[in-house]
Protein backbone atom coordinates (compact mmCIF):
# COMPACT_ATOMS: atom_id res chain seq x y z
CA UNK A 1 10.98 1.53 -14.60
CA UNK A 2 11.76 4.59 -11.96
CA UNK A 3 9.80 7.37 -12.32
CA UNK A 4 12.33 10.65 -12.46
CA UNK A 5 10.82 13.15 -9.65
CA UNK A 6 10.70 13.44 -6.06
CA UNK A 7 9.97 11.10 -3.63
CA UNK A 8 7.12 11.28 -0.88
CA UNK A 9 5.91 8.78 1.73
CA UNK A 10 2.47 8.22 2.46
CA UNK A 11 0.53 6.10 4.79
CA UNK A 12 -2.39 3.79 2.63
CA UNK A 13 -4.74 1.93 4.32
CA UNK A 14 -6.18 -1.23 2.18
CA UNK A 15 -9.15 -3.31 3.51
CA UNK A 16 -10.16 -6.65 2.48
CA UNK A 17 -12.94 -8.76 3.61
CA UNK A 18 -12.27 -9.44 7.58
CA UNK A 19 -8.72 -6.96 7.36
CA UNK A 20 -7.50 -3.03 7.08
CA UNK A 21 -3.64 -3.00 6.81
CA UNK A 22 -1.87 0.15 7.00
CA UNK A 23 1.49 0.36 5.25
CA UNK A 24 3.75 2.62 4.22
CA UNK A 25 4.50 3.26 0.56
CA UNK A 26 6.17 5.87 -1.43
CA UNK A 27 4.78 7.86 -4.19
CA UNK A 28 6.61 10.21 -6.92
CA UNK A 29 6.30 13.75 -8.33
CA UNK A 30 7.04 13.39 -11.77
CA UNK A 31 8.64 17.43 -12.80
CA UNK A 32 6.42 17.14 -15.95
CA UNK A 33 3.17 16.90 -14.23
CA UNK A 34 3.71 18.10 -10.30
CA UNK A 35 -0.10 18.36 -9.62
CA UNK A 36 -0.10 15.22 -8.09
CA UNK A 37 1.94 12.29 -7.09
CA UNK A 38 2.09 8.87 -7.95
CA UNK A 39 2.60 5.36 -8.14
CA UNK A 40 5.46 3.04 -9.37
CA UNK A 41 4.36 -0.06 -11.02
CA UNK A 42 6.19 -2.02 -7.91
CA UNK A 43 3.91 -0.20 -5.89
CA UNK A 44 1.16 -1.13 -7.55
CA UNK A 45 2.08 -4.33 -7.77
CA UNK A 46 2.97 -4.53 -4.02
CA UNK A 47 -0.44 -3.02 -3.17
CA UNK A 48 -2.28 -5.83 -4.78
CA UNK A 49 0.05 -8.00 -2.80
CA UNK A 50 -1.20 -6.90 0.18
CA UNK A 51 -4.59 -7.07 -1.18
CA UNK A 52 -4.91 -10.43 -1.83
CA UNK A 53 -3.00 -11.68 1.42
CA UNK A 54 -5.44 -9.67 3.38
CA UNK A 55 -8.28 -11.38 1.31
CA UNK A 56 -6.44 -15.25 2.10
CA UNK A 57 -6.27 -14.25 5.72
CA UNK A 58 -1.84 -13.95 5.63
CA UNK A 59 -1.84 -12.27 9.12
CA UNK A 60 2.27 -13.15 9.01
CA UNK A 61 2.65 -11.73 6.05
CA UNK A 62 0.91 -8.73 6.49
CA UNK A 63 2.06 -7.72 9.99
CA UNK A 64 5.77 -7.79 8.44
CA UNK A 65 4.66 -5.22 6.02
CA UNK A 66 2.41 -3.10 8.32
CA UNK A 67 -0.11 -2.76 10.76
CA UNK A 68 -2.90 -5.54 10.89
CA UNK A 69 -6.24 -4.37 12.03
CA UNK A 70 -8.64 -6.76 12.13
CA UNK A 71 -12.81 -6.71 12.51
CA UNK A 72 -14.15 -8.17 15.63
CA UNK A 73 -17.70 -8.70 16.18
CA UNK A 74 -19.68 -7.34 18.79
């Protein structure tokens, strides 16, 4: 279901276990509530997505949806 309201992109940065990916998503601001945008259920959805690839190591995956960052040891 699309959320009536206007559009924004933001830049979210999700980390799991060895990974930080930084991708792209966009958020709305609903008209009835304009104190703060937010998320589709795709989104949502897409967000947990990256998630758990990030958690099964997916480095393909991931670096076709955004930028792969991963930890290195010293």
């Amino acid at each position: 279901m699309k959320i009536k309201g206007k559009r924004v992109q933001r830049t979210r940065l999700i980390k799991k276990g060895r990974y930080v990916v930084e991708v792209k998503v966009e958020l709305v601001v609903p008209p009835e509530d304009p104190s703060e945008p937010c998320y589709e259920a795709e989104t949502v959805e897409f967000l947990r997505e990256v998630e758990a690839r990030a958690a099964n190591g997916d480095v393909r995956w991931l670096r076709e949806v955004g930028k792969v960052y991963e930890l290195v040891e010293s």
